[in-house]
Each structure stands twice: as structure tokens, then as C-alpha cells.
Protein backbone atom coordinates (compact mmCIF):
# COMPACT_ATOMS: atom_id res chain seq x y z
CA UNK A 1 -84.27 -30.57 -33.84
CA UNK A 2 -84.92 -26.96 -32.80
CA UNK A 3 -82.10 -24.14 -34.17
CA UNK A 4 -81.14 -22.11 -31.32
CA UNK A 5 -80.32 -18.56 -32.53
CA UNK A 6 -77.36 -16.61 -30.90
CA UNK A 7 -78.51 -14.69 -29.01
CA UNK A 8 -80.88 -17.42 -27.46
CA UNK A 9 -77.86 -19.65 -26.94
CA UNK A 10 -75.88 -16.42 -24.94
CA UNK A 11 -78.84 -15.64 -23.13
CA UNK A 12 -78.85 -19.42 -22.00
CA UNK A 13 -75.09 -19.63 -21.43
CA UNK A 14 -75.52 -16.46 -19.15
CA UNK A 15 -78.29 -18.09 -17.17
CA UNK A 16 -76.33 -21.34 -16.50
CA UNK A 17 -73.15 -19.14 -15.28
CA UNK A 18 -75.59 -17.36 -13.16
CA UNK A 19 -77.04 -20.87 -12.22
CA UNK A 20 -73.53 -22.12 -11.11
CA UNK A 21 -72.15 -19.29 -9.90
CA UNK A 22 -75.37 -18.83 -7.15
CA UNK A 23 -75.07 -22.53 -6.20
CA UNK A 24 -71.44 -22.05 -5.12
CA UNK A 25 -72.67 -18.87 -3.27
CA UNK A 26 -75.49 -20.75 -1.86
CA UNK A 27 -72.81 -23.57 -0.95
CA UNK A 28 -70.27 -21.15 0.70
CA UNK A 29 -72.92 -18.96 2.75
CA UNK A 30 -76.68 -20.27 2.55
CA UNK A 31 -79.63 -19.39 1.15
CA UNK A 32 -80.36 -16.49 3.32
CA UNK A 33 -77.21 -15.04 3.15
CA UNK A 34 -75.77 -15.22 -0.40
CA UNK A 35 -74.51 -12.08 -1.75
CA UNK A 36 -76.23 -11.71 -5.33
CA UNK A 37 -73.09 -9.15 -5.77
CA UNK A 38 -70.88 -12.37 -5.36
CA UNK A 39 -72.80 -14.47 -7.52
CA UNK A 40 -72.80 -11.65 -10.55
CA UNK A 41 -69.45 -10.50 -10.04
CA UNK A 42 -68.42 -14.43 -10.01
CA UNK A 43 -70.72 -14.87 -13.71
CA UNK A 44 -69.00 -12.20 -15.03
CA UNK A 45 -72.44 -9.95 -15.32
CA UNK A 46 -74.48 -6.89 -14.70
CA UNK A 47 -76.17 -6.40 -11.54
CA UNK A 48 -79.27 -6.79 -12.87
CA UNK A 49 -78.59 -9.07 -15.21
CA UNK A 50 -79.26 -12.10 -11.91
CA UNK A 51 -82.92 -10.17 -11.87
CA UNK A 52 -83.73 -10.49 -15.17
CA UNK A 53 -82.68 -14.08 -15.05
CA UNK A 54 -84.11 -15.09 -11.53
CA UNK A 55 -86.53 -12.88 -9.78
CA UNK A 56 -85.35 -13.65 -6.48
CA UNK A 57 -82.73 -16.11 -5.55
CA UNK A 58 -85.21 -18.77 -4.59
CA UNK A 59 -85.96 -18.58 -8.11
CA UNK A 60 -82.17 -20.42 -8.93
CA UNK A 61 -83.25 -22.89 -6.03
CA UNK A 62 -86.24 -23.57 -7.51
CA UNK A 63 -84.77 -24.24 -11.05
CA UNK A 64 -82.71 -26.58 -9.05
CA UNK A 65 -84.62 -28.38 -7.68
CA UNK A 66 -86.69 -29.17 -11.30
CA UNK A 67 -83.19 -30.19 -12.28
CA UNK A 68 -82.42 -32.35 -9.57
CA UNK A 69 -85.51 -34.27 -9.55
CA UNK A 70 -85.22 -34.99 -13.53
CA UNK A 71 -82.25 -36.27 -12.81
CA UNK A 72 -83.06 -38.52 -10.10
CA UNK A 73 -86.10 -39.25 -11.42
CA UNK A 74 -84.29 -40.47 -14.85
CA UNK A 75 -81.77 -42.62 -12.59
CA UNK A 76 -84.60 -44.00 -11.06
CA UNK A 77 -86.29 -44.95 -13.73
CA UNK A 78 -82.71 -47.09 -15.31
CA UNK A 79 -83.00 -48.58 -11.77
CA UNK A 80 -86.91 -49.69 -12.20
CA UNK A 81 -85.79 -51.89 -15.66
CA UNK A 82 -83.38 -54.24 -13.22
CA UNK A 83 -85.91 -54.13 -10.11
CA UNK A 84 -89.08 -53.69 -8.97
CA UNK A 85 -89.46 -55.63 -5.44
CA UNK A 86 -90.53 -52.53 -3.05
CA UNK A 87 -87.72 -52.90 -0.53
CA UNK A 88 -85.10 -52.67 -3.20
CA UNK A 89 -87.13 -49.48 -4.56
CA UNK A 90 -87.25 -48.20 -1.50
CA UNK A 91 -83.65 -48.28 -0.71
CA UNK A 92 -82.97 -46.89 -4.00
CA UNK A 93 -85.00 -43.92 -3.18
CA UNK A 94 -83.42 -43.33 -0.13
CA UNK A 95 -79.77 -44.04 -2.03
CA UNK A 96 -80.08 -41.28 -4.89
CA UNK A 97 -81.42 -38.62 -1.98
CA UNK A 98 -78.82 -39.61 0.12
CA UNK A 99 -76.65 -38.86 -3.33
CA UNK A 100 -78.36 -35.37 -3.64
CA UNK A 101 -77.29 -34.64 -0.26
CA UNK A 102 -73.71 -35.35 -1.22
CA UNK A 103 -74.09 -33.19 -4.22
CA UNK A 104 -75.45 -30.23 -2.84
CA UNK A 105 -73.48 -30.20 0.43
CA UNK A 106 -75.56 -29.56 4.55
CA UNK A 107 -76.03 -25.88 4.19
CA UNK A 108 -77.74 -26.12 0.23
CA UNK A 109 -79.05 -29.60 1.36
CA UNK A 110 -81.20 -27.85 4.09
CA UNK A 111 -81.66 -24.86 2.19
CA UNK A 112 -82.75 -26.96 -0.46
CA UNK A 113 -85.58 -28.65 1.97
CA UNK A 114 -86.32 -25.96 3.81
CA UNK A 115 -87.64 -24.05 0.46
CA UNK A 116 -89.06 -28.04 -1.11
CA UNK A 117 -91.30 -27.16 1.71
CA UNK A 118 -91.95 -23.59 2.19
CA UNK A 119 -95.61 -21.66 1.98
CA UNK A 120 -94.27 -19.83 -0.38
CA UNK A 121 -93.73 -22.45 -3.34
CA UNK A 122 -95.99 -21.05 -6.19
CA UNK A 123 -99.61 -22.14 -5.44
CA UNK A 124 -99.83 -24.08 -9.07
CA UNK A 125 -97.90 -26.70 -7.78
CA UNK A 126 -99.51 -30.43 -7.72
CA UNK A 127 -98.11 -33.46 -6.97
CA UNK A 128 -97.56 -34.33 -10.45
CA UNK A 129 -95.29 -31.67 -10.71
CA UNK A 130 -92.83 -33.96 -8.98
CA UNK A 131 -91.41 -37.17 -11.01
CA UNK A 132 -89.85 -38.84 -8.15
CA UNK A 133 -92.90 -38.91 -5.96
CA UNK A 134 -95.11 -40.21 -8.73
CA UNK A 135 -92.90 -42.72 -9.46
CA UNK A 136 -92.65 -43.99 -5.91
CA UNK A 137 -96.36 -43.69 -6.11
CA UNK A 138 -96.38 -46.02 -9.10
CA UNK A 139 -94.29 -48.53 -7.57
CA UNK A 140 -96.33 -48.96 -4.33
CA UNK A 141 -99.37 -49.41 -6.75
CA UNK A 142 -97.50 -52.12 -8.68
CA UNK A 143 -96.84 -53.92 -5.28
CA UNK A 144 -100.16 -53.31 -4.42
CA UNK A 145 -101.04 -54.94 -7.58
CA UNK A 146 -98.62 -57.83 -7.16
CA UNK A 147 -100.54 -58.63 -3.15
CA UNK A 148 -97.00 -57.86 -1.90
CA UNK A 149 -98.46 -54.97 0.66
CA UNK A 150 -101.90 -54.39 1.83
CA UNK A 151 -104.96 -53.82 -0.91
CA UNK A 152 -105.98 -50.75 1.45
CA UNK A 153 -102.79 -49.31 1.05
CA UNK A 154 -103.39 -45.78 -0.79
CA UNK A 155 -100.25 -45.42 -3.16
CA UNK A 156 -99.68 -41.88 -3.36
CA UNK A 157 -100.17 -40.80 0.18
CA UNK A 158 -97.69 -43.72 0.50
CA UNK A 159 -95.07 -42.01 -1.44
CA UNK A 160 -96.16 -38.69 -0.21
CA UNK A 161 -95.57 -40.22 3.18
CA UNK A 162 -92.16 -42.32 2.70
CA UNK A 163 -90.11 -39.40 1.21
CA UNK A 164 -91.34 -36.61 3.93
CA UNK A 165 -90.44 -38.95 6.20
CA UNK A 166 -86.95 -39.73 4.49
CA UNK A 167 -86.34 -35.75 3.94
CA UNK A 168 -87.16 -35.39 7.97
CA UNK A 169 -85.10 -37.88 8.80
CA UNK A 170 -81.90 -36.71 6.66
CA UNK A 171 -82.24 -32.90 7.64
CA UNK A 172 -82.12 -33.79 11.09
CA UNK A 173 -79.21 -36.54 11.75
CA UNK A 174 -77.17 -35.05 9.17
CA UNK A 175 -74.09 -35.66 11.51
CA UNK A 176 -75.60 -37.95 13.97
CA UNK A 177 -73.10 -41.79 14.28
CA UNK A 178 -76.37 -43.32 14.20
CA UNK A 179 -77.68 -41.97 11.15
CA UNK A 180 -77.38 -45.20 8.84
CA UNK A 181 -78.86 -47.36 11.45
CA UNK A 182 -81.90 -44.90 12.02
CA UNK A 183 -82.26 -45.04 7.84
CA UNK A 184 -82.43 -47.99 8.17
CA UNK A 185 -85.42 -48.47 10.88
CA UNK A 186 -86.95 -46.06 8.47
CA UNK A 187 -87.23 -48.24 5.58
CA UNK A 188 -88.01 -51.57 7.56
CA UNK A 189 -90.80 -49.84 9.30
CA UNK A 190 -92.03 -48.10 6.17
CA UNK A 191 -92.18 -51.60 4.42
CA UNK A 192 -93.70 -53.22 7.47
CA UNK A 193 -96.63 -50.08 7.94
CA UNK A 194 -97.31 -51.42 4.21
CA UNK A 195 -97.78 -55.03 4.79
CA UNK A 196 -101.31 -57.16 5.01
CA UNK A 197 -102.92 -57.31 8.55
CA UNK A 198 -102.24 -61.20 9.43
């Protein structure tokens, strides 16, 4: 186990306060318009302290959004030792998002998404990069495998596919009455796209 000297372990205490402190800003007022004087005057810090920490406050949203997939992607993962037909993946999928939604709240939830999407992400990203969608990937491969959906299926576009789709459809029918019934459709018609021609 790596020792973590003190002033290593204040440094990482002060970027967790900062951490919480701009997700309750982000919570309270959106991306856009968080105050980084709230968020440092809330942590207890310097000005430019936040800037040292996180460049720009999609920086914080950034590190949350590593966090949040490794998360998910470890609850996933406990899920994928019980089951492994596709449906029930599928639905889990949609479940732990739907759980991230919860967790963040609409305004970070969109926020969230809005930057998950943005031209602006750092160019090194790849698709590996992202746990969840590799192991959806993996998943739709095993099925694949199994005959259970069609041999041309392509498994990562699949995944690729199935959560922009599921991230579309929450951002938009956040409060819509007919938002569980529309999920739904989603993941019957997902399943079905995958399927062997008759």
C-alpha cells in the first residue's frame, strides 16, 4: 500500500471539499451559472485555490463524470455475476442511469449530458475511456456469441447506440407522465433492432 504524505493527503482533502462544494453549486444554479466565489467560500479556500485544483469548472464535471461511471460501471459489473440475458442487462443499464439521474438532480443531470457530449471534451478521448459502454459492448458480443441476437450485429456501435439513445431519451422527458412507458418502448425496440431476420 502506497504512504500518503501530509501534505498529499491535505492537498486531496482540499480537492474533494472543492469537489463537493462545486456539485452543490452546480446543483443549486447550473453549470453555466455557478459562482466559483460560492463554491470557494463554501470549501473554506482561496480564490485561486478552485484554479489550481480545476482549470475551469468543467474540469470538476469532468472528474465527475470518471467517478460516476466507475461507480456504475463497478455496480454493473456485481449485476453481470447474477445475469447475463441481454434484456435483463439492458434494463439494468437503463436502471443505474436512471439512478445517476436521481443522484445528480435535472439541472446537473443535463449539465452533466450536455458536457458527456460537448466538442470540447479533450480530443484523447476513445471509447475505451468509458467502462460502462465497453461493458455494454461486451455483453451484446456475449449474446451475439450465445445466437441470442443477430451474427451481423456490430457490438460496440450497439452499445454506442443503446446508451445515446437512453441519454436522449432521459434529457428530454425528464418530467413527461409518459416517461416510463416511452423507456420502456426504448428497450423493447432496442432488443427487437438486435434480433435475427426470420
Amino acid at each position: 500500500m502506497v504512504e500518503v504524505s501530509a501534505r498529499e493527503a491535505k492537498r486531496l482533502q482540499t480537492r474533494e471539499r472543492l469537489m463537493g462544494a462545486a456539485i452543490a453549486e452546480f446543483k443549486r444554479s447550473g453549470l453555466a451559472a455557478a459562482d466559483v466565489a460560492a463554491i470557494v467560500a463554501a470549501a473554506g479556500v482561496a480564490h485561486g485555490t478552485f484554479f489550481f485544483h480545476f482549470p475551469t469548472k468543467e474540469h470538476v464535471l469532468l472528474e465527475l463524470e470518471r467517478r460516476e461511471e466507475e461507480r456504475i460501471a463497478k455496480q454493473f459489473r456485481q449485476f453481470l455475476k447474477t445475469q447475463d440475458d441481454l434484456a435483463s442487462v439492458l434494463r439494468e443499464v437503463a436502471r443505474l442511469i436512471l439512478g445517476l439521474e436521481r443522484r445528480l438532480g435535472d439541472v446537473l443531470f443535463k449539465d452533466f449530458l450536455a458536457l458527456h457530449f460537448s466538442q470540447t471534451r479533450p480530443p484523447a478521448e476513445d471509447v475505451q475511456d468509458h467502462p460502462l459502454i465497453v461493458l455494454v459492448a461486451e455483453q451484446i458480443e456475449l449474446a451475439r456469441g450465445r445466437g441470442d441476437i443477430d451474427s451481423a450485429v456490430t457490438p460496440m456501435n450497439s452499445a454506442v447506440y443503446f446508451l445515446l439513445g437512453l441519454y436522449a431519451l432521459l434529457i428530454t422527458t425528464g418530467d413527461w407522465p409518459t416517461r416510463d412507458d416511452l423507456l420502456d418502448d426504448y428497450l423493447t425496440r432496442t432488443l427487437r433492432s438486435m434480433q435475427p431476420p426470420a
